[in-house]
N, C-alpha and C. Protein backbone atom coordinates (compact mmCIF):
# COMPACT_ATOMS: atom_id res chain seq x y z
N UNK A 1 -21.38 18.98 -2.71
CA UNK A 1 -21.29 17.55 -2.52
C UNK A 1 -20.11 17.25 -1.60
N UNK A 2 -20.42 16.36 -0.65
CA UNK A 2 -19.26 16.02 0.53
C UNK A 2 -18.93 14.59 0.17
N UNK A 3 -17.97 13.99 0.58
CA UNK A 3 -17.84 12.59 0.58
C UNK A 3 -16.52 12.64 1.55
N UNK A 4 -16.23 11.04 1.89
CA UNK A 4 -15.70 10.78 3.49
C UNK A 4 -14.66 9.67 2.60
N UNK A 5 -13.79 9.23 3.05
CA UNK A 5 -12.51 8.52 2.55
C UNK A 5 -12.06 8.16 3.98
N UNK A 6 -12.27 6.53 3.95
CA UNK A 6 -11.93 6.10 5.50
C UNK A 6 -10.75 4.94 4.94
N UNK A 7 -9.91 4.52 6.32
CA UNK A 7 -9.08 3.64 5.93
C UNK A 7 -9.58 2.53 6.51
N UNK A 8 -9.14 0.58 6.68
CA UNK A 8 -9.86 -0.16 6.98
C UNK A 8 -9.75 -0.19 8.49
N UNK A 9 -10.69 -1.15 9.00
CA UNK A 9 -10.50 -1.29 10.76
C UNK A 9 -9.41 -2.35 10.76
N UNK A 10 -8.45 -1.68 11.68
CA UNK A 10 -7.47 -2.59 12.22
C UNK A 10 -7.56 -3.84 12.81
N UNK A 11 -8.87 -4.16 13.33
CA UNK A 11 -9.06 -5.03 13.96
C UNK A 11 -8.76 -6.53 13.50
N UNK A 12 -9.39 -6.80 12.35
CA UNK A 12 -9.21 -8.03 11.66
C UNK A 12 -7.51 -8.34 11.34
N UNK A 13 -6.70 -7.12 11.23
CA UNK A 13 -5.27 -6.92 11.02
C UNK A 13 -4.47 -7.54 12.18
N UNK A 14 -5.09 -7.33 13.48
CA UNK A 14 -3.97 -6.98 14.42
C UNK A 14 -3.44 -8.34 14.89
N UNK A 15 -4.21 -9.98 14.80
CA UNK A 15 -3.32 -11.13 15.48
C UNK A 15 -2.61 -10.74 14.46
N UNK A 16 -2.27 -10.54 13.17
CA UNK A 16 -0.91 -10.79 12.23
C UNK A 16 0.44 -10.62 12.84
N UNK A 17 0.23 -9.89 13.67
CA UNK A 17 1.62 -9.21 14.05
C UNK A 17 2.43 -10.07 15.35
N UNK A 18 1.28 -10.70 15.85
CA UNK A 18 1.75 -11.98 16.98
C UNK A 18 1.80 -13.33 16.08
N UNK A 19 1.54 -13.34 14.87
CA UNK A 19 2.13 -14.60 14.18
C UNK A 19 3.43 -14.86 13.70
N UNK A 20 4.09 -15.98 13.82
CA UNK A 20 5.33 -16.11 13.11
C UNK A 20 5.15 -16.05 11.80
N UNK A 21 6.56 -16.21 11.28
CA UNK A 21 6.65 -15.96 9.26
C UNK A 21 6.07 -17.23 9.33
N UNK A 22 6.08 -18.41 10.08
CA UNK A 22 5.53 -19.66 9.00
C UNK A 22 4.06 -19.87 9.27
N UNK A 23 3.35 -18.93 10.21
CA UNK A 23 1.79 -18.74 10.41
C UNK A 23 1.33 -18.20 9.60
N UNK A 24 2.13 -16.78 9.19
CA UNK A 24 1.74 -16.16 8.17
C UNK A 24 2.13 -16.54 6.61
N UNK A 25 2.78 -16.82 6.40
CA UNK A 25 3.08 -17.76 5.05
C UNK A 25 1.93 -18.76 4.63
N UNK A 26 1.15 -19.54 5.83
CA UNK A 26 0.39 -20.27 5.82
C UNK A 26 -1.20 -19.51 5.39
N UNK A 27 -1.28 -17.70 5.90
CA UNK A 27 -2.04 -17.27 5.33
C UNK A 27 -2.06 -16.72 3.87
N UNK A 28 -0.59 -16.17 3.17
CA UNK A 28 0.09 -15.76 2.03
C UNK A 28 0.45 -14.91 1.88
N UNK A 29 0.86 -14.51 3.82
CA UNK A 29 1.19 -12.91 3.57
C UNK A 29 2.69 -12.80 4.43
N UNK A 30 3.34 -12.26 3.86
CA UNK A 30 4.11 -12.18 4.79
C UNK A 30 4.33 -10.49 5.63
N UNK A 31 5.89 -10.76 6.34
CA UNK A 31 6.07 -9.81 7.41
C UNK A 31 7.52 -8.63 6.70
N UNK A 32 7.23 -7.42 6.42
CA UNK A 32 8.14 -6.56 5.57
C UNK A 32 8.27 -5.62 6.73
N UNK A 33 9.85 -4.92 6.11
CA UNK A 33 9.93 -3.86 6.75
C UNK A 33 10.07 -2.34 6.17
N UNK A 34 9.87 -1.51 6.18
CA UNK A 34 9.51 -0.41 5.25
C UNK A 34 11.54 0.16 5.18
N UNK A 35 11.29 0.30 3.69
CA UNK A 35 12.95 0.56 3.53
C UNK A 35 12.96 1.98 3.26
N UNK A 36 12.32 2.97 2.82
CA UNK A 36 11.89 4.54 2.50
C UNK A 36 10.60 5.07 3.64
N UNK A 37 10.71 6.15 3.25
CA UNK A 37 9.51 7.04 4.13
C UNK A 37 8.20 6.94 3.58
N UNK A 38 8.72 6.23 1.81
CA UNK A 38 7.49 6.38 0.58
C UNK A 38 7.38 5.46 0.45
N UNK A 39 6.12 5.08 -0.06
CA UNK A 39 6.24 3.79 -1.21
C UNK A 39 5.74 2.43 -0.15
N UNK A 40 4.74 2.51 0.85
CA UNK A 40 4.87 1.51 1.93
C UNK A 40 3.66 2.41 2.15
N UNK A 41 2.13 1.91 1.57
CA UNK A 41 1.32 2.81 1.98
C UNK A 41 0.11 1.96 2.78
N UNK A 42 0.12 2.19 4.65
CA UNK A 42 -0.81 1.10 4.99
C UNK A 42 -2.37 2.25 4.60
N UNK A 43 -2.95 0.96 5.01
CA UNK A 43 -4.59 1.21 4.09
C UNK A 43 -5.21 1.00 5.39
N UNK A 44 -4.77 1.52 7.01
CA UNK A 44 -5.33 1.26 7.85
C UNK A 44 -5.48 2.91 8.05
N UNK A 45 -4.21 3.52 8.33
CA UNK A 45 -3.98 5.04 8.66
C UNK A 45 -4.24 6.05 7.46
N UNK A 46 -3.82 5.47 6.06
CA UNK A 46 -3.69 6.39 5.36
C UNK A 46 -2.52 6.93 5.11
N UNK A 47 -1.26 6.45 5.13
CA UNK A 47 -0.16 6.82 5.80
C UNK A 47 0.84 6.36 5.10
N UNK A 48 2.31 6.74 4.50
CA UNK A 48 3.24 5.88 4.10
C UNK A 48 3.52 5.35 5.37
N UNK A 49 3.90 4.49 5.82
CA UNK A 49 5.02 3.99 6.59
C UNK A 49 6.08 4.46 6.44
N UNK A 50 7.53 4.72 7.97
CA UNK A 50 8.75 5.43 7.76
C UNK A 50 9.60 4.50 7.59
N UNK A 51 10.42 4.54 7.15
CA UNK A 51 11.89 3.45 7.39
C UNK A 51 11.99 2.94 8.42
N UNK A 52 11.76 1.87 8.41
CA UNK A 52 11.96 0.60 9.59
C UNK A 52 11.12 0.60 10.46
N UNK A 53 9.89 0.90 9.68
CA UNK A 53 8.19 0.22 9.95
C UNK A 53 8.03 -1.26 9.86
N UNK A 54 7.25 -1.58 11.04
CA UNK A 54 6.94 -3.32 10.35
C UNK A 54 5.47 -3.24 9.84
N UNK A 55 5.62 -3.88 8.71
CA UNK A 55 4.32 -3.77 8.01
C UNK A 55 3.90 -5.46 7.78
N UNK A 56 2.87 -5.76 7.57
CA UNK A 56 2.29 -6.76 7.21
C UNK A 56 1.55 -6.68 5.66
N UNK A 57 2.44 -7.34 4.72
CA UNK A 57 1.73 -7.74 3.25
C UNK A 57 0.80 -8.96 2.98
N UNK A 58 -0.45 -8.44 2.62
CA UNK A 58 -1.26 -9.91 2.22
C UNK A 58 -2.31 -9.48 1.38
N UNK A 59 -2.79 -10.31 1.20
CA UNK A 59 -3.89 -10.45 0.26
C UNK A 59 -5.06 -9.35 1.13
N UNK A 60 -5.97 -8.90 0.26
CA UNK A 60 -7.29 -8.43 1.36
C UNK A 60 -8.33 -8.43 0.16
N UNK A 61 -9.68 -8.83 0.61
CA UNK A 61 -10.98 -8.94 -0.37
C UNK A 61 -11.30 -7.32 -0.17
N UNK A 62 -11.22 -6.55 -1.50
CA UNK A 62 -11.76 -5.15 -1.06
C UNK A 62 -12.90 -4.98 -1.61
N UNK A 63 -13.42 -5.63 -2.65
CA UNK A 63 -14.96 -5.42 -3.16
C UNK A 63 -15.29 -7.03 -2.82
N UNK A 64 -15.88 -6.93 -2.00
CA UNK A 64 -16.79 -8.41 -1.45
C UNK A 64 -18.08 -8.13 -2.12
N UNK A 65 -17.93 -8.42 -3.18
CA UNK A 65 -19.99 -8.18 -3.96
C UNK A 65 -19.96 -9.78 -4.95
N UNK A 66 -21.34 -9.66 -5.30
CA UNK A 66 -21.78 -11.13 -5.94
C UNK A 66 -21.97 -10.41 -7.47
N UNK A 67 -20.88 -9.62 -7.85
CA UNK A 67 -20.60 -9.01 -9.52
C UNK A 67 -19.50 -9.79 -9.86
N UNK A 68 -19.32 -9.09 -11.36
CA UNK A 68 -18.28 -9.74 -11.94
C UNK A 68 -16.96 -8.91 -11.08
N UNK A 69 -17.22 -7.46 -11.19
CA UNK A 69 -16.17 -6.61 -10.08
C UNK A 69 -15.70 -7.03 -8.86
N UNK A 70 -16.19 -8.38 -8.09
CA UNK A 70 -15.37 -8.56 -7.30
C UNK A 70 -13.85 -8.48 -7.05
N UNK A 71 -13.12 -7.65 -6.11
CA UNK A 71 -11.87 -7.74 -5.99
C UNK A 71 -10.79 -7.59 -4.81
N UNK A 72 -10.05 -8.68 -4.88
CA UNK A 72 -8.88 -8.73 -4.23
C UNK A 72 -7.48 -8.27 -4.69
N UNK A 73 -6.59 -8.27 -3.79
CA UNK A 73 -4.96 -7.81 -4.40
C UNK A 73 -4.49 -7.58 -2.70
N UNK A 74 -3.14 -7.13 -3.15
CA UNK A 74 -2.49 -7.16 -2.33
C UNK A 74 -2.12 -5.68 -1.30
N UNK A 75 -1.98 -5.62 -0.20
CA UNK A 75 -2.04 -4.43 0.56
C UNK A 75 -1.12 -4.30 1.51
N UNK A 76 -0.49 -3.34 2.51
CA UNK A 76 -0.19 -3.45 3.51
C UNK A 76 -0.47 -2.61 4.89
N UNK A 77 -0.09 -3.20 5.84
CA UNK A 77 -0.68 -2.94 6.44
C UNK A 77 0.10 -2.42 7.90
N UNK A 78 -0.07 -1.32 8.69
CA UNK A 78 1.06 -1.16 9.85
C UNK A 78 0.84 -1.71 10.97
N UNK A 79 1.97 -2.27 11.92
CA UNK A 79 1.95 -2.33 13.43
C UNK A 79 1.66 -1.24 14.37
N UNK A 80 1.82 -0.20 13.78
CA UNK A 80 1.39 0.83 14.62
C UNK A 80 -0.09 1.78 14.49
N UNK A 81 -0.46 1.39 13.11
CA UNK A 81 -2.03 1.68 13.08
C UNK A 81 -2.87 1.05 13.78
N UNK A 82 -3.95 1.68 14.82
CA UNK A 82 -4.56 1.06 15.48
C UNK A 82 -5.68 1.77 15.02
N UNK A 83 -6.11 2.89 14.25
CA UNK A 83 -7.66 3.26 13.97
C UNK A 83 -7.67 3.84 12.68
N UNK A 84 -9.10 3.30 12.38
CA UNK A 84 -9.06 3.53 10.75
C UNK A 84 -9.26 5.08 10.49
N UNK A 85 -8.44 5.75 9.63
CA UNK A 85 -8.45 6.75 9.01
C UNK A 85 -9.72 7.54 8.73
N UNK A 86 -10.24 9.05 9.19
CA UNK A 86 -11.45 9.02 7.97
C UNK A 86 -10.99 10.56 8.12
N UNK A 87 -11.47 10.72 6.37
CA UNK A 87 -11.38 12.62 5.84
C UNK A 87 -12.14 12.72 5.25
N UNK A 88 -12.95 13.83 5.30
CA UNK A 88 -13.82 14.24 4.77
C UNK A 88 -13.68 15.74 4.24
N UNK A 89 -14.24 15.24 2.63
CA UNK A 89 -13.83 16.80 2.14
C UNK A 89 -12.88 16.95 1.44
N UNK A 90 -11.35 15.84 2.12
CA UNK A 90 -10.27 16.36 1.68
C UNK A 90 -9.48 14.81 1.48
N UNK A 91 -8.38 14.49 0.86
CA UNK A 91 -7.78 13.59 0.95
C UNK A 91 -6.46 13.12 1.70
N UNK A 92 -6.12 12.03 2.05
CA UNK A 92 -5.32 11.58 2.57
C UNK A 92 -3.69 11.63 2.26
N UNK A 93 -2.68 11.73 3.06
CA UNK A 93 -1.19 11.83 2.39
C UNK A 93 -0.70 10.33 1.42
N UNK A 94 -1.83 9.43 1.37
CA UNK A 94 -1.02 8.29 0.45
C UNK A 94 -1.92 8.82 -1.05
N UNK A 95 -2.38 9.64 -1.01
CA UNK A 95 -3.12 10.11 -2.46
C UNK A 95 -2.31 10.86 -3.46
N UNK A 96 -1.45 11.46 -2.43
CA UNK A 96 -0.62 12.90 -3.10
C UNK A 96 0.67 12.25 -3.64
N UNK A 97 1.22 12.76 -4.39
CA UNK A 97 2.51 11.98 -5.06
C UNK A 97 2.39 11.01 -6.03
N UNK A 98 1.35 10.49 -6.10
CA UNK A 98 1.23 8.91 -6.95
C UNK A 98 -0.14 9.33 -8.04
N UNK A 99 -0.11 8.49 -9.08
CA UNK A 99 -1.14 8.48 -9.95
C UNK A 99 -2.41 7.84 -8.78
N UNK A 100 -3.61 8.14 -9.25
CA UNK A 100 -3.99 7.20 -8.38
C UNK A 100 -5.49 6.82 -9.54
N UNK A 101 -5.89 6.12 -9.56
CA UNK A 101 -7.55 4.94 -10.21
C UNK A 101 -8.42 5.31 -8.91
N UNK A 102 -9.68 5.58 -9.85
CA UNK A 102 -10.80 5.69 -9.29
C UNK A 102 -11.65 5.22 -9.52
N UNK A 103 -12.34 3.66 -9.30
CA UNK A 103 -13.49 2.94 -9.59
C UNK A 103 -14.89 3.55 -9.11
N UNK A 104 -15.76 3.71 -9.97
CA UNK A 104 -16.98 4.20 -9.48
C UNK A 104 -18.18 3.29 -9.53
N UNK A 105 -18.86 3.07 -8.70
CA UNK A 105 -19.50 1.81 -8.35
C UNK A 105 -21.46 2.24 -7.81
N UNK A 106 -22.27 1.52 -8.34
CA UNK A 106 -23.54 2.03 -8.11
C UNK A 106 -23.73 0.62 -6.54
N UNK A 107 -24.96 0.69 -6.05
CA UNK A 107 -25.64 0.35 -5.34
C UNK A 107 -25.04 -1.43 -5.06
N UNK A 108 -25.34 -2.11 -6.62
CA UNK A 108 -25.67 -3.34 -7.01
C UNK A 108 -24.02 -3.72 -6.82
N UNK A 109 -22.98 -2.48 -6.79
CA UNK A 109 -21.39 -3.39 -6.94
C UNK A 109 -21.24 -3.11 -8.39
N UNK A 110 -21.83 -2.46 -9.42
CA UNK A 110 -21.46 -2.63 -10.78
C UNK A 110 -20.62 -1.38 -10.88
N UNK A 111 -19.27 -1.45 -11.94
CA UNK A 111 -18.91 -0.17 -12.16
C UNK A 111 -19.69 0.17 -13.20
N UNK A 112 -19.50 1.44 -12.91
CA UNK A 112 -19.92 2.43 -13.67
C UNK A 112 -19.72 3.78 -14.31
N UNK A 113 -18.27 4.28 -13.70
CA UNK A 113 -17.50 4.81 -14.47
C UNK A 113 -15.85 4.93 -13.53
N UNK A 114 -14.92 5.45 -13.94
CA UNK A 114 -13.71 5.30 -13.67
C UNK A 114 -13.09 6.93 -14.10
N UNK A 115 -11.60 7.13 -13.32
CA UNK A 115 -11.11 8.33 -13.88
C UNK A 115 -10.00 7.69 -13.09
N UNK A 116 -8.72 8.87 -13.94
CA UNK A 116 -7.43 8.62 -13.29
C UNK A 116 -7.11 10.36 -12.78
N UNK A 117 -6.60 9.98 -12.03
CA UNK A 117 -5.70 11.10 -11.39
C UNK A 117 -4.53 11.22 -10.80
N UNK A 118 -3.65 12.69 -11.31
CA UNK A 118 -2.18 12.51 -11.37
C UNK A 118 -2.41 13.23 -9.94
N UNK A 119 -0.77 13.15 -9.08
CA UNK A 119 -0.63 13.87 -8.49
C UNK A 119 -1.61 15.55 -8.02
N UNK A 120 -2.14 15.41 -7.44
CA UNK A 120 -3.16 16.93 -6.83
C UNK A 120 -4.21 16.31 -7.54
N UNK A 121 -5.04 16.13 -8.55
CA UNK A 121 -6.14 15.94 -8.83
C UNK A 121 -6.68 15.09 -8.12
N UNK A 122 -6.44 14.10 -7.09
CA UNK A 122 -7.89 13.56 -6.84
C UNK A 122 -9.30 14.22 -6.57
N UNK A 123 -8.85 15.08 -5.75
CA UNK A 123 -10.25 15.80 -4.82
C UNK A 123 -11.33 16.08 -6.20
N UNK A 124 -10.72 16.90 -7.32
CA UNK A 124 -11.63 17.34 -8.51
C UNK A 124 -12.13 16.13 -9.29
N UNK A 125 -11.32 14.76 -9.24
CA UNK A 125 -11.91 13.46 -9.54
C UNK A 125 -12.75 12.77 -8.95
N UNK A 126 -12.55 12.77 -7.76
CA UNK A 126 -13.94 12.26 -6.94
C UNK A 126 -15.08 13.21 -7.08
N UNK A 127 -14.62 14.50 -7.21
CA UNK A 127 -15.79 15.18 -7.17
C UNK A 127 -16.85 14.99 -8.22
N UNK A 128 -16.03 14.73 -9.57
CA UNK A 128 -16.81 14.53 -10.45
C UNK A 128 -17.56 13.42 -10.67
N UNK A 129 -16.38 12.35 -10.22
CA UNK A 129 -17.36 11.19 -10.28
C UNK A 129 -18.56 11.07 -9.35
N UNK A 130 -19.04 11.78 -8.43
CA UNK A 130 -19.98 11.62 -7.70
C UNK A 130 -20.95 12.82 -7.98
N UNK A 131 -20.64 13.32 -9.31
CA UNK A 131 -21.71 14.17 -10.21
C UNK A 131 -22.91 13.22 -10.12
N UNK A 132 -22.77 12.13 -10.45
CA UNK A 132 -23.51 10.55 -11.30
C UNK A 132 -24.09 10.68 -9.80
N UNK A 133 -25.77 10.72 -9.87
CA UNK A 133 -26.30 10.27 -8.98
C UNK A 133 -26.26 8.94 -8.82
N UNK A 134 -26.25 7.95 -9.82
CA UNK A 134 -26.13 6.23 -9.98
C UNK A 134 -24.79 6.30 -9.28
N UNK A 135 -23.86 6.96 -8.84
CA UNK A 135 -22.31 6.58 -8.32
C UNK A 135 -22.95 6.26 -6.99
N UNK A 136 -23.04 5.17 -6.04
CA UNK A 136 -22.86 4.93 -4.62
C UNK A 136 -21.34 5.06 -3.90
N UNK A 137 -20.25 4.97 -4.23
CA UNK A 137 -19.41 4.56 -3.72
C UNK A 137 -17.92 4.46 -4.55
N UNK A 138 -16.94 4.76 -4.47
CA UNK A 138 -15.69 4.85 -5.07
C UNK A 138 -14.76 4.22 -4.53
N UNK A 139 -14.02 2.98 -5.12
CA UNK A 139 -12.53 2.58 -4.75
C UNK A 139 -11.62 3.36 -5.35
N UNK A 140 -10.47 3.98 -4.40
CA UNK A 140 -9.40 4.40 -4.89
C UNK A 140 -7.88 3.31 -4.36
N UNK A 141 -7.79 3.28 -6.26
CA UNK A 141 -6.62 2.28 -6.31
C UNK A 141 -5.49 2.80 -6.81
N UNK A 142 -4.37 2.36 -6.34
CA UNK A 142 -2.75 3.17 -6.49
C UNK A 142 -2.54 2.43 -8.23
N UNK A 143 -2.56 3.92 -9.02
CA UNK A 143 -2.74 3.69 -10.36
C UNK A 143 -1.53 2.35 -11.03
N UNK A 144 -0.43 2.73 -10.63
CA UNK A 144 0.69 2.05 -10.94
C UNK A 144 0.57 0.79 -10.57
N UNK A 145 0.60 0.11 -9.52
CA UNK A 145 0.64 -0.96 -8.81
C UNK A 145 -0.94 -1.47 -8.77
N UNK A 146 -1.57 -0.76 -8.71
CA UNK A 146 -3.05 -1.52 -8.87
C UNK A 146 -3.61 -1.76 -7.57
N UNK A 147 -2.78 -1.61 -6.48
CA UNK A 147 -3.23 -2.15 -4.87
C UNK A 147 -4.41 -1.39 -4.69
N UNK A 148 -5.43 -1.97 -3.95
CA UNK A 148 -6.59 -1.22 -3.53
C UNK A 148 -6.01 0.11 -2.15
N UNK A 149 -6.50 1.25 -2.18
CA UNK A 149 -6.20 2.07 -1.51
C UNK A 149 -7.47 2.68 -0.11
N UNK A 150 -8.67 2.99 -0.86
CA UNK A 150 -9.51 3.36 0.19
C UNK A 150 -10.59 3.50 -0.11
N UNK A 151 -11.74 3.41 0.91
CA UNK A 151 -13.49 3.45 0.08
C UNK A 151 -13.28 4.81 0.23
N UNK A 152 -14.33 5.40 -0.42
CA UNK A 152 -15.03 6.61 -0.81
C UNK A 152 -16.44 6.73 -1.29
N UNK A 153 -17.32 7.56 0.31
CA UNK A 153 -18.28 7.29 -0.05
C UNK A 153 -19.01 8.74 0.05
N UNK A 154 -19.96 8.87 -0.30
CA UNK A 154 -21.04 9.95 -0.27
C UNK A 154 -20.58 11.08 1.07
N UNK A 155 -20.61 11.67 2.06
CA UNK A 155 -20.74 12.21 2.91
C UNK A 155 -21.94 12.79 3.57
């Protein structure tokens, strides 16, 4: 079984960065700057951000479905990511180090099962969850903080 782990398209991201703080305030996000190498994970590259990254924090709809699972939260995002991430097979450097949530999701948007994974386990967690022929699709969310992290889909 293969599956692919992409990060989002930059595109919808990129006026943010030509807006002022009171344009963006007006959307509810504001403009941060990454203070560690860790802990500043954009969801465009896959990537922590380094110290004295400009990142953009805001809201983002990551399950757009007509379920009760619909969900938003908060994300960020880099000035210097310009293309979305994709791995296949294997996972990304914002996976490693952190607990991370794994929503498992059929066709319709419904979950349908979940797992957590510490540090190194994701790869054997996705794997399993996509035992479930009913699994279409997996959100991986940063266990601690809850931020949505990346789709995960079939390969």
């Amino acid at each position: 079984m293969s599956y692919r782990i992409t990060g989002l398209d930059s595109e919808p991201f990129a006026e943010l960065f030509d807006m002022n703080d009171t344009a963006l305030a007006e959307r509810g996000a504001v403009r941060v700057t990454a203070a560690a190498d860790k802990g500043w994970p954009c969801r465009i590259s896959l990537e922590d951000a380094k110290a004295g990254e400009e990142l953009i924090l805001l809201n983002h709809l990551s399950h757009d479905v007509a379920t009760p699972y619909r969900s938003s939260y908060a994300i960020y995002v880099r000035r210097a990511a310009s293309m979305a991430a994709e791995f296949v097979d294997e996972t990304p450097s914002v996976f490693e180090g952190r607990p991370m949530a794994f929503r498992a999701f059929d066709t319709d948007g419904m979950l349908r099962n979940a797992a957590l994974a510490l540090p190194g386990q994701a790869d054997d967690k996705i794997r399993e969850l996509f035992e479930s022929e009913s699994i279409a699709y997996i959100h991986a969310h940063n266990a601690a903080h809850g931020c949505f992290s990346a789709r995960i889909e079939r390969a």
